[in-house]
PDB file of N, CA and C in Angstrom:
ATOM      1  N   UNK A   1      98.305  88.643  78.362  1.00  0.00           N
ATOM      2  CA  UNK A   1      98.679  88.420  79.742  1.00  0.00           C
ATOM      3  C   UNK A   1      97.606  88.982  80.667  1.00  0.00           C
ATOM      4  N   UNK A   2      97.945  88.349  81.677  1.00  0.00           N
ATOM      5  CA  UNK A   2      96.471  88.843  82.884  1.00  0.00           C
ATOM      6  C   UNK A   2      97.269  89.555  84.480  1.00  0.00           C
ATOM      7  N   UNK A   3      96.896  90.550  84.796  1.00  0.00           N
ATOM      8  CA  UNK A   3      97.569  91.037  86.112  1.00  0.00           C
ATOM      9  C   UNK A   3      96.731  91.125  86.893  1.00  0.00           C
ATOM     10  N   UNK A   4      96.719  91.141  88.420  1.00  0.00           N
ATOM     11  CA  UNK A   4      96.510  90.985  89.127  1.00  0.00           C
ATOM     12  C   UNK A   4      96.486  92.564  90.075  1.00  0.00           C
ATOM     13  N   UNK A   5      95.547  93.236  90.431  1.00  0.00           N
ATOM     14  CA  UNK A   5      96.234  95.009  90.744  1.00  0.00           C
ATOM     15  C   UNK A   5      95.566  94.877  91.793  1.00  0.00           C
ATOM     16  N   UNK A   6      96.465  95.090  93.204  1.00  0.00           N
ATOM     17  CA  UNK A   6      95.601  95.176  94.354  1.00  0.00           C
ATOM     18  C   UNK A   6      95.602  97.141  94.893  1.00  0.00           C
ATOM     19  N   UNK A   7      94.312  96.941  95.508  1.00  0.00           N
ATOM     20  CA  UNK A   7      94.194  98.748  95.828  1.00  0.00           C
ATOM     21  C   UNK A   7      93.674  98.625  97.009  1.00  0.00           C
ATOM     22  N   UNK A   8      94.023  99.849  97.628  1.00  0.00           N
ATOM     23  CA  UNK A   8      93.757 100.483  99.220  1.00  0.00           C
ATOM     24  C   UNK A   8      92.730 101.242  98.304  1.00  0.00           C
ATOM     25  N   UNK A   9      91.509 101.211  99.321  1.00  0.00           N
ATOM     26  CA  UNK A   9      90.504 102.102  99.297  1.00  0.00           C
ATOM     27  C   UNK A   9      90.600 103.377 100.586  1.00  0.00           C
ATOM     28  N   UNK A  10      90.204 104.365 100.372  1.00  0.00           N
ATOM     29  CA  UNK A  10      90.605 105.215 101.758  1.00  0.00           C
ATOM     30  C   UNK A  10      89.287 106.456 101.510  1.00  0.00           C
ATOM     31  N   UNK A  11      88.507 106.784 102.724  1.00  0.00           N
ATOM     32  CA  UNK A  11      87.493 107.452 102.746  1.00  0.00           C
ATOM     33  C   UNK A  11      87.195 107.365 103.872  1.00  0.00           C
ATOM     34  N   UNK A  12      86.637 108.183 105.165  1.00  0.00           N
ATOM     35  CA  UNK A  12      86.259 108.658 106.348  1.00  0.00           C
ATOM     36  C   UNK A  12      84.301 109.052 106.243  1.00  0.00           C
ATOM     37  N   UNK A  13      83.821 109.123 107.141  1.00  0.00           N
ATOM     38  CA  UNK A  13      82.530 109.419 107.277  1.00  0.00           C
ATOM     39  C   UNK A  13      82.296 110.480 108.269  1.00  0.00           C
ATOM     40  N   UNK A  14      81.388 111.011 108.422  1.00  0.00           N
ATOM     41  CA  UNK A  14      80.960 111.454 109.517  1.00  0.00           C
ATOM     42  C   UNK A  14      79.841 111.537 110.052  1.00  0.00           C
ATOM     43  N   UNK A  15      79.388 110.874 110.925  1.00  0.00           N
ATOM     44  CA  UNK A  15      78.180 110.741 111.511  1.00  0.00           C
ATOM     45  C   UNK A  15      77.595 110.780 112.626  1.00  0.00           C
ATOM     46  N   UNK A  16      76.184 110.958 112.831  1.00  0.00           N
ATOM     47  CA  UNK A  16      75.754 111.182 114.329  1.00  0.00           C
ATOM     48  C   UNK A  16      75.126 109.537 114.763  1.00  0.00           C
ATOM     49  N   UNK A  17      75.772 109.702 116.070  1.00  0.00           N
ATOM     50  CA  UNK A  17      75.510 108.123 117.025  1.00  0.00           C
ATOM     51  C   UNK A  17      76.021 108.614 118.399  1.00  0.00           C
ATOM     52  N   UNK A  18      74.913 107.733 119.068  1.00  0.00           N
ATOM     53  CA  UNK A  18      75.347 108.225 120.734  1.00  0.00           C
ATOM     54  C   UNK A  18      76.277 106.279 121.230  1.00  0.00           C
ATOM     55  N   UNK A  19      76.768 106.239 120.343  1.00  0.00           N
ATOM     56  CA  UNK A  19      77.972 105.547 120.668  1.00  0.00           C
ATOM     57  C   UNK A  19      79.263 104.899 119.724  1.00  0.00           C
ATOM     58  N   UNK A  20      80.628 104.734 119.527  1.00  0.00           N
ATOM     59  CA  UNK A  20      81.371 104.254 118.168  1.00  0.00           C
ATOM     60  C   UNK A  20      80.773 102.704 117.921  1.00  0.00           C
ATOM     61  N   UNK A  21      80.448 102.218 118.394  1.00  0.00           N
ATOM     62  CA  UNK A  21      79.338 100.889 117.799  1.00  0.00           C
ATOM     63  C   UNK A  21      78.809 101.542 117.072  1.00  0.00           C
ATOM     64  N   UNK A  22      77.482 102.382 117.575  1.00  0.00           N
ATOM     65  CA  UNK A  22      76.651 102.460 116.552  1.00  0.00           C
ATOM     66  C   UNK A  22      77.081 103.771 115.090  1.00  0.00           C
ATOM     67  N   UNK A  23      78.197 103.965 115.408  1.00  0.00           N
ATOM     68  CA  UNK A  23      78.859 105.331 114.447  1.00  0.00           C
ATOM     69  C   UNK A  23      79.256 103.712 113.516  1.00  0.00           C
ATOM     70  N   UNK A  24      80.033 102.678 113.998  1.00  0.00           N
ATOM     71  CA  UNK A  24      80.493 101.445 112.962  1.00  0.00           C
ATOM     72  C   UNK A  24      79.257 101.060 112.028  1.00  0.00           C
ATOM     73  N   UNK A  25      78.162 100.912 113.073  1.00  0.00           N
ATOM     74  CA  UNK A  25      77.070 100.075 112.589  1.00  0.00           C
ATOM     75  C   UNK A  25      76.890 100.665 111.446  1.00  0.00           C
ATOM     76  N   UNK A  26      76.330 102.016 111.593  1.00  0.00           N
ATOM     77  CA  UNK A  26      75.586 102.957 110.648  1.00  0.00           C
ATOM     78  C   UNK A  26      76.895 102.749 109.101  1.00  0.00           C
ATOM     79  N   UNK A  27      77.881 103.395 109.640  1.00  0.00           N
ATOM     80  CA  UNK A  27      79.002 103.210 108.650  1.00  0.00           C
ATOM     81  C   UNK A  27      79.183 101.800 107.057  1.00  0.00           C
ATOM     82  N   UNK A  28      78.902 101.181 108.599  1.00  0.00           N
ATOM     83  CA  UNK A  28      78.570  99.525 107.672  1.00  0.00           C
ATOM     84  C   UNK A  28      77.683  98.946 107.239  1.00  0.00           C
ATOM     85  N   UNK A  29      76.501 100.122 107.379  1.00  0.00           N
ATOM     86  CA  UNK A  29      74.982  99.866 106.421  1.00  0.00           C
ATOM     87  C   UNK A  29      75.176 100.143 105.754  1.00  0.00           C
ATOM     88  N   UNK A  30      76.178 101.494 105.453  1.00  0.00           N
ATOM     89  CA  UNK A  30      76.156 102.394 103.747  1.00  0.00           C
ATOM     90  C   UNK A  30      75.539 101.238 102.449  1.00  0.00           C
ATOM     91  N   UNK A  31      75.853 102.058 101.390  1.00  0.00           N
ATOM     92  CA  UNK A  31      75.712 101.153 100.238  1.00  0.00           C
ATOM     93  C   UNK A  31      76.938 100.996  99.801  1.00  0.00           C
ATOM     94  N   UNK A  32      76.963 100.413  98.755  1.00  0.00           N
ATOM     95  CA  UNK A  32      78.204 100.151  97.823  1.00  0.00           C
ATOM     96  C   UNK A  32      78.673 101.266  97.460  1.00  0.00           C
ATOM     97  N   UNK A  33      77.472 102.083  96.907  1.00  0.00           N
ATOM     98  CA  UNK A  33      77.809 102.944  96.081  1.00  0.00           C
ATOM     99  C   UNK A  33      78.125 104.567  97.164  1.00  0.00           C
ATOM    100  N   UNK A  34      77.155 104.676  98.278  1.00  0.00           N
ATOM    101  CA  UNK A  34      77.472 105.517  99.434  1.00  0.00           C
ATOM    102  C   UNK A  34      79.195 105.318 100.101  1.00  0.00           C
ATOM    103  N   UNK A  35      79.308 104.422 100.220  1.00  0.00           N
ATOM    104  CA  UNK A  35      80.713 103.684 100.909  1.00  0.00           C
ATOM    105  C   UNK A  35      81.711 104.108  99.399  1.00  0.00           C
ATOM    106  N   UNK A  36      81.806 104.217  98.671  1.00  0.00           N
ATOM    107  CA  UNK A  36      82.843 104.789  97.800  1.00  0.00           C
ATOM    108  C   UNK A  36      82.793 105.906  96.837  1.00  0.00           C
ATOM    109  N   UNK A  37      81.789 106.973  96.825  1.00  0.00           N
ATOM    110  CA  UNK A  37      81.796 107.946  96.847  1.00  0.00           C
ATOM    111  C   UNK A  37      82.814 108.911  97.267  1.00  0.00           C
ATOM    112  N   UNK A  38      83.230 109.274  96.916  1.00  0.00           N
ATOM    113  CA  UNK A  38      84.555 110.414  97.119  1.00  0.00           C
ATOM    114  C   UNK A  38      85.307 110.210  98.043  1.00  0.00           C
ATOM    115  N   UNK A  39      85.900 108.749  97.545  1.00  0.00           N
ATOM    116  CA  UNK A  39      86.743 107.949  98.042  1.00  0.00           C
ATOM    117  C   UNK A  39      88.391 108.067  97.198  1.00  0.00           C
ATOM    118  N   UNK A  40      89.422 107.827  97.926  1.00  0.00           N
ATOM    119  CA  UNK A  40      90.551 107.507  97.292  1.00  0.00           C
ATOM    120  C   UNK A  40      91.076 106.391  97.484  1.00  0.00           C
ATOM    121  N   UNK A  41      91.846 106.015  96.358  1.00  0.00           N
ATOM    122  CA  UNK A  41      92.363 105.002  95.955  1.00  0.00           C
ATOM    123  C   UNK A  41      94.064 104.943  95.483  1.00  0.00           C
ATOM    124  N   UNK A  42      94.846 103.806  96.158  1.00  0.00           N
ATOM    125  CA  UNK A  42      95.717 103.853  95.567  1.00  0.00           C
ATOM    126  C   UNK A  42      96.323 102.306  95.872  1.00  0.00           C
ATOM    127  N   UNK A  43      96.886 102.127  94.042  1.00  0.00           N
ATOM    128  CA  UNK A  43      97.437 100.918  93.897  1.00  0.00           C
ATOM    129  C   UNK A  43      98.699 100.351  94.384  1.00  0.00           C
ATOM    130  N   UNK A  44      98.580  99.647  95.011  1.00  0.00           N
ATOM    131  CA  UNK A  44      99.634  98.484  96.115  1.00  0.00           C
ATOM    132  C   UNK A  44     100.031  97.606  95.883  1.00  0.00           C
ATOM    133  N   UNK A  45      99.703  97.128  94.217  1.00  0.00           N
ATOM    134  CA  UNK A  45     100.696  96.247  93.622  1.00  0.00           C
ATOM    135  C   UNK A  45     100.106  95.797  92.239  1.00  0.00           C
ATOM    136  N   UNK A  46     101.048  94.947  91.294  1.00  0.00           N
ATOM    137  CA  UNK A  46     100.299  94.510  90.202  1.00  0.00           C
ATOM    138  C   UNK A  46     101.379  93.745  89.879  1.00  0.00           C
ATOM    139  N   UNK A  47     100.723  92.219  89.913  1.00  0.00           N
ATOM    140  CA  UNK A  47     101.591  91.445  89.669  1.00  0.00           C
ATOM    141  C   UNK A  47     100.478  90.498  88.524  1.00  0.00           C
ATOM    142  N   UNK A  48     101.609  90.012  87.585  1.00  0.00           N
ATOM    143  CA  UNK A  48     101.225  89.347  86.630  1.00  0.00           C
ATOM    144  C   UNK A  48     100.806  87.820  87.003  1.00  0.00           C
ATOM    145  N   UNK A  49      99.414  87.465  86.312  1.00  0.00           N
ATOM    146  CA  UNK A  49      98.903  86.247  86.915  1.00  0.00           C
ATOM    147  C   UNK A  49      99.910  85.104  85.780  1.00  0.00           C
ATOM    148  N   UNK A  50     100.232  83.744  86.732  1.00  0.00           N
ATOM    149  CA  UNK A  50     100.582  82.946  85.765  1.00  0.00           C
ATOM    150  C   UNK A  50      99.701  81.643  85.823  1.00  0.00           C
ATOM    151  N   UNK A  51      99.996  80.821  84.885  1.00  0.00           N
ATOM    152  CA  UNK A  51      99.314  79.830  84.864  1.00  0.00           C
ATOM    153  C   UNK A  51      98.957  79.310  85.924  1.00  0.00           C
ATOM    154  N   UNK A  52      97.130  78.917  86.296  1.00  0.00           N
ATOM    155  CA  UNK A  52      96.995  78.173  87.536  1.00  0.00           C
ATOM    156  C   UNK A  52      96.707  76.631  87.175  1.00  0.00           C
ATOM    157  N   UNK A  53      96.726  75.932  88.362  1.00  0.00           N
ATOM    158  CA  UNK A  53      96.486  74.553  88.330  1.00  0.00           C
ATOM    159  C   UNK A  53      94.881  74.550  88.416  1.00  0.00           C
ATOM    160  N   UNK A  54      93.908  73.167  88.634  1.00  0.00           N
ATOM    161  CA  UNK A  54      92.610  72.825  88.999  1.00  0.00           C
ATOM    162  C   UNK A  54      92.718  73.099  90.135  1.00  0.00           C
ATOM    163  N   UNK A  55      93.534  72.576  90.916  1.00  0.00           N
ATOM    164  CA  UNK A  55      93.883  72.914  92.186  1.00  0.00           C
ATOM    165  C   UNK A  55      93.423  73.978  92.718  1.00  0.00           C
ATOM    166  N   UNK A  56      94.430  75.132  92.273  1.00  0.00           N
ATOM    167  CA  UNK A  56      94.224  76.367  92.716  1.00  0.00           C
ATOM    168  C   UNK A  56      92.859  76.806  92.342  1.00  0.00           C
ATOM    169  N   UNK A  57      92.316  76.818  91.117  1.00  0.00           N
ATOM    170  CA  UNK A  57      91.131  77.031  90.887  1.00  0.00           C
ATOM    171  C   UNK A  57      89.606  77.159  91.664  1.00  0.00           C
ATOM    172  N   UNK A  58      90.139  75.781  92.558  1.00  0.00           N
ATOM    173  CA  UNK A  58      88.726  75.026  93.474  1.00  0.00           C
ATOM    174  C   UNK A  58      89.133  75.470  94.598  1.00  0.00           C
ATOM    175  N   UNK A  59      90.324  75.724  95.148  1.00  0.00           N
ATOM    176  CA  UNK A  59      90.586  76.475  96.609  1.00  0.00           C
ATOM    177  C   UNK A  59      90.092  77.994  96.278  1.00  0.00           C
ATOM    178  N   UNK A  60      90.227  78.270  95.298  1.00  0.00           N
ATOM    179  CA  UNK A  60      90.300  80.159  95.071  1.00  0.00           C
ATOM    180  C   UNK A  60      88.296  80.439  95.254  1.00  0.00           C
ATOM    181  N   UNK A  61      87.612  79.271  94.313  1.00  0.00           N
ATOM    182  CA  UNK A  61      86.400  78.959  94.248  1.00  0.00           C
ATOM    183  C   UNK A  61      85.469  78.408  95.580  1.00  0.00           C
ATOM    184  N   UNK A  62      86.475  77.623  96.938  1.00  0.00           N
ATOM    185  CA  UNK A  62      86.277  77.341  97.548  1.00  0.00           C
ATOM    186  C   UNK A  62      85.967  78.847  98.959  1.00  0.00           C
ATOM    187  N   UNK A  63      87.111  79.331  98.705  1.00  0.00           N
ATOM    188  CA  UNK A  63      87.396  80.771  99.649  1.00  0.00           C
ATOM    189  C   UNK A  63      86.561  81.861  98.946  1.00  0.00           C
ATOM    190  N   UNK A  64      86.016  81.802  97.923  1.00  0.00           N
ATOM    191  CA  UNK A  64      85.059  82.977  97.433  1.00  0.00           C
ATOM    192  C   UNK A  64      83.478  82.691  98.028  1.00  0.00           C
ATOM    193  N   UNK A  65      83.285  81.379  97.721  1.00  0.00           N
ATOM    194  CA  UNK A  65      82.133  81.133  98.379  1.00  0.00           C
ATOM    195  C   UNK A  65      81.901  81.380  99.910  1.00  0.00           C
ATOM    196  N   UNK A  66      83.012  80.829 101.088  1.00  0.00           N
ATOM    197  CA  UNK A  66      83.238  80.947 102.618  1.00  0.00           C
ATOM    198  C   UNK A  66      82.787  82.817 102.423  1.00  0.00           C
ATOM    199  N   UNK A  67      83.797  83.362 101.356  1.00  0.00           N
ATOM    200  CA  UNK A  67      83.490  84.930 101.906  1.00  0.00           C
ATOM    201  C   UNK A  67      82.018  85.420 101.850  1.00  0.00           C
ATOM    202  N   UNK A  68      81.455  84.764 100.739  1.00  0.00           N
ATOM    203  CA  UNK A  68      80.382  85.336 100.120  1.00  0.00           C
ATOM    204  C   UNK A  68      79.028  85.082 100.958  1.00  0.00           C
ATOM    205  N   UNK A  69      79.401  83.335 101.899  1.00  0.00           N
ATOM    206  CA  UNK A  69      78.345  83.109 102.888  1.00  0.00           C
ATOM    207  C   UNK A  69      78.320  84.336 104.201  1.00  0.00           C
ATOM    208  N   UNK A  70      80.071  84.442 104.400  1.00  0.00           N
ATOM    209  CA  UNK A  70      80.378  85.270 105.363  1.00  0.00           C
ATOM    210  C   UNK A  70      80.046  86.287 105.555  1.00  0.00           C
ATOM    211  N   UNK A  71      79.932  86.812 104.173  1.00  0.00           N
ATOM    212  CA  UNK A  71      79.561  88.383 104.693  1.00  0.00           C
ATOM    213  C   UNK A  71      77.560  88.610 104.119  1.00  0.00           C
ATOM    214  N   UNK A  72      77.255  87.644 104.130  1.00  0.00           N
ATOM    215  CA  UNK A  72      75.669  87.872 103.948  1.00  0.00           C
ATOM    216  C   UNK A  72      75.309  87.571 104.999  1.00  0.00           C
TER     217      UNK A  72
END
């Protein structure tokens, strides 16, 4: 069987900026690996995947790509 486990990530920064724009900006340069560094986590659900259609497949494939243009 295959599940599905969604998680809250939770972690604060602190930084110097002479404005909260640029305290976001800086925040949202981190790295991957800076940005979850002594971070907490906690799981918000886990639900069991069931059989998908083609359907679902090419929408799920369709919305990964939109994100993936989106956030580059």
């Amino acid at each position: 069987m295959k599940y599905q486990v969604g998680i809250k990530i939770y972690n604060s920064f602190e930084v110097e900026a002479d404005s909260e724009e640029e305290a976001e900006e800086i925040v949202r340069e981190l790295s991957l690996e800076s940005t979850l560094r002594d971070s907490d986590f906690n799981i918000t659900y886990v639900e069991e995947i069931k059989e998908r259609s083609i359907v679902d497949e090419m929408v799920e494939d369709l919305l990964n790509l939109h994100y993936e243009k989106k956030s580059k």
